[in-house]
Protein backbone atom coordinates (compact mmCIF):
# COMPACT_ATOMS: atom_id res chain seq x y z
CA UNK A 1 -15.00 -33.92 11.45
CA UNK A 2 -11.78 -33.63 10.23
CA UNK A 3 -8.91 -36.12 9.30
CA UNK A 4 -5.05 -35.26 9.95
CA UNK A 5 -2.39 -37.41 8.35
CA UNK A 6 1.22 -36.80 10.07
CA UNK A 7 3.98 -38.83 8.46
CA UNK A 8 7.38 -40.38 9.84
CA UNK A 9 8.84 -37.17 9.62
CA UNK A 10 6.55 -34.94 11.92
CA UNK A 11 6.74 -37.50 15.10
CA UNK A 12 10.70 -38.33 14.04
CA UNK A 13 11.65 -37.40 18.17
CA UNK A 14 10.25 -36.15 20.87
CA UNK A 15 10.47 -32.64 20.07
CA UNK A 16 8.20 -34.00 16.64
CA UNK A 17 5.55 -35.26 19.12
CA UNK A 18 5.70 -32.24 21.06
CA UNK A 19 4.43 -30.38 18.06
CA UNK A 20 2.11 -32.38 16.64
CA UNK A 21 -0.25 -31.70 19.68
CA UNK A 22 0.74 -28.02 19.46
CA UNK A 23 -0.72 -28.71 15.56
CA UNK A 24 -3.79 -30.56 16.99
CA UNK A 25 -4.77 -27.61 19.54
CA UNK A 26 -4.71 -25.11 16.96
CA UNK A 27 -8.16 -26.75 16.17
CA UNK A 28 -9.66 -27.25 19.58
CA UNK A 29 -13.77 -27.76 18.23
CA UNK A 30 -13.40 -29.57 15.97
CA UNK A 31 -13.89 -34.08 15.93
CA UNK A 32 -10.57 -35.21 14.82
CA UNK A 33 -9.36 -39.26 13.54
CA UNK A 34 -5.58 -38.61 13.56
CA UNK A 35 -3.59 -40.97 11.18
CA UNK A 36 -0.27 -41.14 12.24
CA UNK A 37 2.95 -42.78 10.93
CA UNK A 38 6.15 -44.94 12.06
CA UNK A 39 8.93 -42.61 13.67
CA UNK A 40 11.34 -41.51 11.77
CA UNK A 41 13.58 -44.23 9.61
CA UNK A 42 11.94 -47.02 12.01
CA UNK A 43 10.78 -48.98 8.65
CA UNK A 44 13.91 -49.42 7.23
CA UNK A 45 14.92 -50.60 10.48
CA UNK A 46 11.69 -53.38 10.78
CA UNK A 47 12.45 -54.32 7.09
CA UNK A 48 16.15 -54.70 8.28
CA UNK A 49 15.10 -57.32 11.15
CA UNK A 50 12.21 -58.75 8.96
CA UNK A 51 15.40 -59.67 6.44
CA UNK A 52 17.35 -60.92 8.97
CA UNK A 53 14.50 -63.23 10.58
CA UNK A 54 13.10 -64.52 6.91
CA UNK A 55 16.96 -65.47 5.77
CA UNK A 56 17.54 -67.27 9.38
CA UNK A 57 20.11 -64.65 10.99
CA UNK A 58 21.36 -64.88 14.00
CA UNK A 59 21.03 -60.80 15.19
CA UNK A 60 17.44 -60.78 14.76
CA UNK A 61 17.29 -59.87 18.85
CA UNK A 62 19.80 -57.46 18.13
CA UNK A 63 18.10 -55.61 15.77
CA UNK A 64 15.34 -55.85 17.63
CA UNK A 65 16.88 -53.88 21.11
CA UNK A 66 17.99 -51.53 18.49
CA UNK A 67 14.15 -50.96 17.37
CA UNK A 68 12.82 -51.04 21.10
CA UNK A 69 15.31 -49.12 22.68
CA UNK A 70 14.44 -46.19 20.06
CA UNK A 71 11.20 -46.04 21.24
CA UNK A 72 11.35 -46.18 24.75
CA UNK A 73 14.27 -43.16 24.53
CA UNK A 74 11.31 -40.98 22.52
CA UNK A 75 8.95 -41.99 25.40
CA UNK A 76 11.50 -41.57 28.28
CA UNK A 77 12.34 -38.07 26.74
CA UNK A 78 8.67 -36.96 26.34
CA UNK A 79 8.23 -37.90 30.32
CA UNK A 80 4.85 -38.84 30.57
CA UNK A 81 3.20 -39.09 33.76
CA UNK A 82 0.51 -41.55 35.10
CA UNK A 83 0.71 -43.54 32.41
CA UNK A 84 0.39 -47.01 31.42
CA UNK A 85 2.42 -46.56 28.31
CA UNK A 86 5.76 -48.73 29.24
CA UNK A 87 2.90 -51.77 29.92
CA UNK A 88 1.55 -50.93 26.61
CA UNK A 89 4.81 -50.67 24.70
CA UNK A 90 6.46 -53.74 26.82
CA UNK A 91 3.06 -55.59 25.34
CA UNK A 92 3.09 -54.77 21.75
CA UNK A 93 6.80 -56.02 21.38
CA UNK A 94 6.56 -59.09 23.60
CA UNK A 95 3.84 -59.95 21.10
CA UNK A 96 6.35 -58.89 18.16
CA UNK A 97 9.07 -61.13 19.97
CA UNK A 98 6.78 -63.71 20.17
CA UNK A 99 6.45 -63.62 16.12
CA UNK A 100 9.98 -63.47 15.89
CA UNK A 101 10.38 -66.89 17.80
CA UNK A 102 8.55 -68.64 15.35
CA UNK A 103 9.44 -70.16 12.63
CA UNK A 104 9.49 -67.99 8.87
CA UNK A 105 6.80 -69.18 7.02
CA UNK A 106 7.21 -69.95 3.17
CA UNK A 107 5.57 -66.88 2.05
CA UNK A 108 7.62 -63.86 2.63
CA UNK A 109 4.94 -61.60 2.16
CA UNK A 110 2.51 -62.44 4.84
CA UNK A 111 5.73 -62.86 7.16
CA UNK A 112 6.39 -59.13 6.47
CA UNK A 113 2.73 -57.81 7.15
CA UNK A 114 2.78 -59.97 10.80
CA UNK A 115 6.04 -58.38 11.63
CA UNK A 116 6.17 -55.50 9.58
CA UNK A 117 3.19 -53.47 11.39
CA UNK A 118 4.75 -53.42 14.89
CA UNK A 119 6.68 -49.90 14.67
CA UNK A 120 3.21 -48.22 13.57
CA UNK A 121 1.21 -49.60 16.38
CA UNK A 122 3.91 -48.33 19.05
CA UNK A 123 4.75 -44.95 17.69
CA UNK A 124 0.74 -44.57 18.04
CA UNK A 125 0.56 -46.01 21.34
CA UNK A 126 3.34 -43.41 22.64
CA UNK A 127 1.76 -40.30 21.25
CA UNK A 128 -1.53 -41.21 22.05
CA UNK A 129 0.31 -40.97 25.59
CA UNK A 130 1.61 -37.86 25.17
CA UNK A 131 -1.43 -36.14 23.67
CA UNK A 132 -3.47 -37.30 27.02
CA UNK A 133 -0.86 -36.23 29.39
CA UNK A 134 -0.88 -32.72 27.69
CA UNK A 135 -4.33 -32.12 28.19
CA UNK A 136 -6.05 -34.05 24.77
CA UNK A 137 -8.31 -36.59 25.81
CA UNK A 138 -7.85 -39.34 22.90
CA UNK A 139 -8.85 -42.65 21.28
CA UNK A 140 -5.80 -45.49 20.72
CA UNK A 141 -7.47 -47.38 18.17
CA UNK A 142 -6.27 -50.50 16.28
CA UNK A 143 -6.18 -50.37 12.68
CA UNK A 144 -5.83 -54.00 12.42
CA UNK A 145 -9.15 -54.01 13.17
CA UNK A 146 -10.58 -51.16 11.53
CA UNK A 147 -10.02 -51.73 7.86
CA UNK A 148 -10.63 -54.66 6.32
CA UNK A 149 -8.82 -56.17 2.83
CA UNK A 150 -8.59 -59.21 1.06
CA UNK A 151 -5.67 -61.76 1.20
CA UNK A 152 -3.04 -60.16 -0.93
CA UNK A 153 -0.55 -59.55 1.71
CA UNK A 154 2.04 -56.37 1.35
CA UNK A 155 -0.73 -54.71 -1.05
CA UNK A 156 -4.28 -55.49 0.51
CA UNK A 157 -7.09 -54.96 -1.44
CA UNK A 158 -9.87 -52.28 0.48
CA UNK A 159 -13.18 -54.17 1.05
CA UNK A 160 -15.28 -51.07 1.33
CA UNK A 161 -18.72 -52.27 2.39
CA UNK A 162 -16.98 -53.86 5.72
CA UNK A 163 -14.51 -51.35 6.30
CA UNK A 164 -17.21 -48.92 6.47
CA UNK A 165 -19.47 -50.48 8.83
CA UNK A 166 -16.74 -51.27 11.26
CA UNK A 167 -15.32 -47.87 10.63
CA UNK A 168 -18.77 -45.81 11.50
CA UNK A 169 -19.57 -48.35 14.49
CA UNK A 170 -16.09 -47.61 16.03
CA UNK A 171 -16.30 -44.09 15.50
CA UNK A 172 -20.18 -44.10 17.27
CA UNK A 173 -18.37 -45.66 19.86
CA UNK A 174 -15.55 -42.72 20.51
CA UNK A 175 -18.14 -40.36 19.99
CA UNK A 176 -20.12 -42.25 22.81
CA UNK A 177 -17.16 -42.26 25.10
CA UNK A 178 -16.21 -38.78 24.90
CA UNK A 179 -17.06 -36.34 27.92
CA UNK A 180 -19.86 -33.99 27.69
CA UNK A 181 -19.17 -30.91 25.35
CA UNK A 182 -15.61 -31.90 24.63
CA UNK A 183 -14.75 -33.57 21.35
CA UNK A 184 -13.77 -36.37 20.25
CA UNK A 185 -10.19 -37.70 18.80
CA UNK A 186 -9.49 -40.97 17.53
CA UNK A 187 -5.83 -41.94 17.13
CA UNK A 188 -5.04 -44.96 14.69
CA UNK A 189 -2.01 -46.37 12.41
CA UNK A 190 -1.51 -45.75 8.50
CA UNK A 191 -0.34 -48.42 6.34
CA UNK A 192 -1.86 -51.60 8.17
CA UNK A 193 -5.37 -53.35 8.03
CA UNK A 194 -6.62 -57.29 8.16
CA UNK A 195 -8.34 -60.11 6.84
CA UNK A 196 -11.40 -61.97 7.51
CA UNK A 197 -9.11 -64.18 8.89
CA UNK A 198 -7.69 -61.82 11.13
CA UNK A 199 -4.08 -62.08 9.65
CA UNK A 200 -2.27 -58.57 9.40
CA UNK A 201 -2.29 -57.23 5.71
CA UNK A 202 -0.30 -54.29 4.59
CA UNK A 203 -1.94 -51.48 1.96
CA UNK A 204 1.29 -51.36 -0.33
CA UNK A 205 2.91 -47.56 -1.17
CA UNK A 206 1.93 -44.09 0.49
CA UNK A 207 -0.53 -46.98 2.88
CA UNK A 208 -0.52 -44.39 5.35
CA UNK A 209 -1.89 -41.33 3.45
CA UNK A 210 -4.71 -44.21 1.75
CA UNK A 211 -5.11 -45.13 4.83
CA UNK A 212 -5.81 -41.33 5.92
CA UNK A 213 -8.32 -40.72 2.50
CA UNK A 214 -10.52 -44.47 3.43
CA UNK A 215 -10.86 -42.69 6.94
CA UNK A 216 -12.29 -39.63 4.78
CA UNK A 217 -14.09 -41.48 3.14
CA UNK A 218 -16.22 -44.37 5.39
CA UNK A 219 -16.92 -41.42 7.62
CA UNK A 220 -17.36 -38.19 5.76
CA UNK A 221 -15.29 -36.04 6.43
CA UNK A 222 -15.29 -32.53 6.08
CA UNK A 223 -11.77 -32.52 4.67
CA UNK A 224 -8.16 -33.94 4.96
CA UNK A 225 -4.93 -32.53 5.79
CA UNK A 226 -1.22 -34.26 5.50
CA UNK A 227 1.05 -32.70 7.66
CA UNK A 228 4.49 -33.08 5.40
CA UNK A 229 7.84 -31.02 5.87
CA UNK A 230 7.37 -29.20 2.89
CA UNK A 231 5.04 -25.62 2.83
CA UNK A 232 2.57 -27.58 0.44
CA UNK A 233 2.96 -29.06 -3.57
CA UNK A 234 5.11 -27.24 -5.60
CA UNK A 235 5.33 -27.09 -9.32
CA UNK A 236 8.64 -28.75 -9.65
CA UNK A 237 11.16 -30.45 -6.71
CA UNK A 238 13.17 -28.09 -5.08
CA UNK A 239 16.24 -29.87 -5.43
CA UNK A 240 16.44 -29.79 -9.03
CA UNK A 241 14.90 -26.07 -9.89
CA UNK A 242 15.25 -23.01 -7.74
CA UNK A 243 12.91 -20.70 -7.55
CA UNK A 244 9.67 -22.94 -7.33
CA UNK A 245 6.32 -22.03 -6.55
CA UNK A 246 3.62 -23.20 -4.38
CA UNK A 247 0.41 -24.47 -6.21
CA UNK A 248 -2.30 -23.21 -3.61
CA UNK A 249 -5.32 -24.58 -5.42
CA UNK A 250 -5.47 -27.29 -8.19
CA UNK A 251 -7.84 -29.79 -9.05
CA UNK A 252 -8.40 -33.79 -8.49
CA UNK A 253 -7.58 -34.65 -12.00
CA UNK A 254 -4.55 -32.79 -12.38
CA UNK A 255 -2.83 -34.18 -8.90
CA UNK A 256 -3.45 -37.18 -10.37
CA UNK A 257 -1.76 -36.44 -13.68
CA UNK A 258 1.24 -34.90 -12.21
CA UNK A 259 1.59 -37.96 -9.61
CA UNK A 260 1.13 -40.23 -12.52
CA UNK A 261 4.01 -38.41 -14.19
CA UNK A 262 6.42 -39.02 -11.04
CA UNK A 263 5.31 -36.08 -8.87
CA UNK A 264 6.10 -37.59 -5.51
CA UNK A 265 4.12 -35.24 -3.16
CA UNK A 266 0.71 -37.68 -3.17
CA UNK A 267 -0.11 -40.99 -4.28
CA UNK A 268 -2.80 -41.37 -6.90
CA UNK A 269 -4.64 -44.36 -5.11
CA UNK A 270 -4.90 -41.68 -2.20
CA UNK A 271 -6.82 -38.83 -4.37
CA UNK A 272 -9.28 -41.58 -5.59
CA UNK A 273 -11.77 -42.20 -2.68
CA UNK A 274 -11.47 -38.08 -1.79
CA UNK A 275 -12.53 -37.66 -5.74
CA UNK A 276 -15.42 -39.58 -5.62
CA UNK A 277 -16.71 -37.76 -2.49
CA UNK A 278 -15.83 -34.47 -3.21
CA UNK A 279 -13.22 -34.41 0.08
CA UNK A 280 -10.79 -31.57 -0.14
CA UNK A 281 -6.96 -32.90 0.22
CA UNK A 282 -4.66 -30.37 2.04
CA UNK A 283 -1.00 -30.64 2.13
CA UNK A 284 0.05 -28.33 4.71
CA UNK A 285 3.58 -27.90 6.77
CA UNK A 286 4.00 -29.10 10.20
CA UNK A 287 6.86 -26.81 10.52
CA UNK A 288 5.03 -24.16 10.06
CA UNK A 289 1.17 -24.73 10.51
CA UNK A 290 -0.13 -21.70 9.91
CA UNK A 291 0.78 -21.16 6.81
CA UNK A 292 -1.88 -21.45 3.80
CA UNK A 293 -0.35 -24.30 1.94
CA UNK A 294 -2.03 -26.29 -1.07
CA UNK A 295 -5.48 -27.70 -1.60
CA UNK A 296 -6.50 -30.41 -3.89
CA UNK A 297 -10.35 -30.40 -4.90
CA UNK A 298 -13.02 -30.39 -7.72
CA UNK A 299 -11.96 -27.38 -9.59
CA UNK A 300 -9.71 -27.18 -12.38
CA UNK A 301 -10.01 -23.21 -12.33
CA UNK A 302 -6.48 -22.72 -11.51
CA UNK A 303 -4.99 -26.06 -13.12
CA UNK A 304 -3.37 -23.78 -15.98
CA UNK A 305 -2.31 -20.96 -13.94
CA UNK A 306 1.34 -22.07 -13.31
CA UNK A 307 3.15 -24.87 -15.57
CA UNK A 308 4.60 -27.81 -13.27
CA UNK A 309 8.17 -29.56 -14.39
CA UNK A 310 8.74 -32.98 -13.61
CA UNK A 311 12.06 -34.33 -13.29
CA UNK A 312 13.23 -37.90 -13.49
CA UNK A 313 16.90 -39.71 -13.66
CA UNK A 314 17.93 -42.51 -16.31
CA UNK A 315 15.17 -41.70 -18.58
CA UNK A 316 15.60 -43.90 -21.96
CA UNK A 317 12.95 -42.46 -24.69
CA UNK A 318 12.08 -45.05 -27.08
CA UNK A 319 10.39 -43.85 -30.51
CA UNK A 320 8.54 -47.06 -32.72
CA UNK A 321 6.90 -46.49 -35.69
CA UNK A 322 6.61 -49.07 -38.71
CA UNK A 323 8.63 -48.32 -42.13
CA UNK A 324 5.52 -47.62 -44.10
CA UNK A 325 4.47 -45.21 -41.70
CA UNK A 326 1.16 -46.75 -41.71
């Protein structure tokens, strides 16, 4: 079994979504629990309405058409048939306009994770669609009530043991569902999880590829790929140094290092759980998918092979040492 990660990016517009299932049948044995983004810039636009509502506006049904309306153009455009998809979609934001009727609560935080979360769960709910209609048979699963975390809304805390069991037990249950001889897909949301409470939390920065890794991890996986637009990590961004080079093969420890040092390609907290199980992390292009891109595993054989350059604006260096040198 296998875990794909496809950002914002790679289901942007229809024509995105159209080739993320020409991605997916490029691997037509194999179990699959696809992790899948917002569309596009659609966060900026929920954090835009989520200001809005929190500060009392009076445009937070504007923004709101503007969010819905997005959606149901990338669904129109994809022209799915047989589906139940505009129930689906009309449901998920009735229950977001709902939220919106209420009254802001006095912590911003869990206000953001209830309204926040919306945008992932539709963008799932329309490709989930899409992959059916084109011929693979899929899972729309709720990550709300997949992974569970503590209360620390906007960066929830993992509680392993119980995101585990619910994990496996939902994924027996896909597996249970599937037709004879065919396999099975599961298609969920990055970023979001919940309490014991049931309350929407968050998972805080790059929550989507974590989200993608704990996946990985509860179920063990035989590896993990994030589809990016970029042919894999380089050894320094392209917009600062020409001439850069693909690292094919480097180790656990040193993506951590160079993400530590402001390499922006993978999030540290997402290497972690694939470390400690010996998962392999591929970063691979969705633009062009058949092209060898980089792996991230135990080795540091090649670590040394090709020097990586970091570069970072408004850098102050600050030098202390005492007068007696002591």
């Amino acid at each position: 079994m296998k875990v794909f990660k496809f950002g914002g990016a790679s289901v942007k517009d229809a024509a995105a979504v159209e080739n993320v299932a020409r991605v997916i049948k490029q691997f037509p044995n194999m179990d699959l629990v696809v992790v899948i983004s917002a569309m596009g810039k659609t966060t900026n636009a929920l954090e835009d309405l989520l200001e809005e509502y929190a500060s009392g506006g009076l445009a937070v049904a504007e923004k709101l058409d503007v969010i819905i309306d997005f959606h149901k153009k990338i669904a129109a455009d994809l022209r799915i048939p047989d589906s139940n998809l505009e129930e689906q979609l009309d449901r998920l934001f009735g229950a977001l306009r709902q939220q919106l009727e209420r009254e802001p609560s006095d912590n911003y935080d869990f206000d953001y994770d209830q309204v926040g979360h919306a945008h992932q769960l539709v963008s799932t709910a329309i490709i989930s669609a899409y992959l059916k209609a084109t011929g693979l048979d899929n899972t729309w699963t709720d990550a709300r009530r997949l992974i569970r975390t503590d209360n620390r809304y906007r960066e929830g805390r993992i509680n392993w043991e119980k995101t585990e069991k619910i994990f496996v037990e939902k994924w027996a249950e896909v597996k249970s569902t599937a037709k004879k001889g065919a396999r099975s897909i599961m298609i969920t949301q990055g970023f979001i999880g919940h309490t014991d409470e049931r309350n929407t939390t968050t998972l805080g920065r790059e929550g989507s590829d974590f989200t993608a890794a704990i996946s990985a991890f509860v179920l063990n996986a035989t590896d993990v790929t994030i589809w990016k637009d970029v042919p894999g990590m380089l050894n320094a961004d392209p917009k600062w140094f020409d001439n850069t080079v693909l690292l094919e093969k480097i180790s656990f420890r040193e993506a951590i290092e160079l993400a530590y040092f402001g390499a922006s390609v993978i999030h540290p907290r997402t290497i972690q759980p694939l470390k400690r199980k010996n998962i392999p992390l591929h970063i691979k292009s969705f633009v062009n998918p058949d092209t060898k891109g980089s792996v991230i595993q135990s080795s540091e054989e090649h670590d040394n092979t090709i020097p990586s350059f970091i570069f970072k604006m408004d850098q102050v260096l600050v030098s202390l040492s005492p007068k007696d040198f002591s």
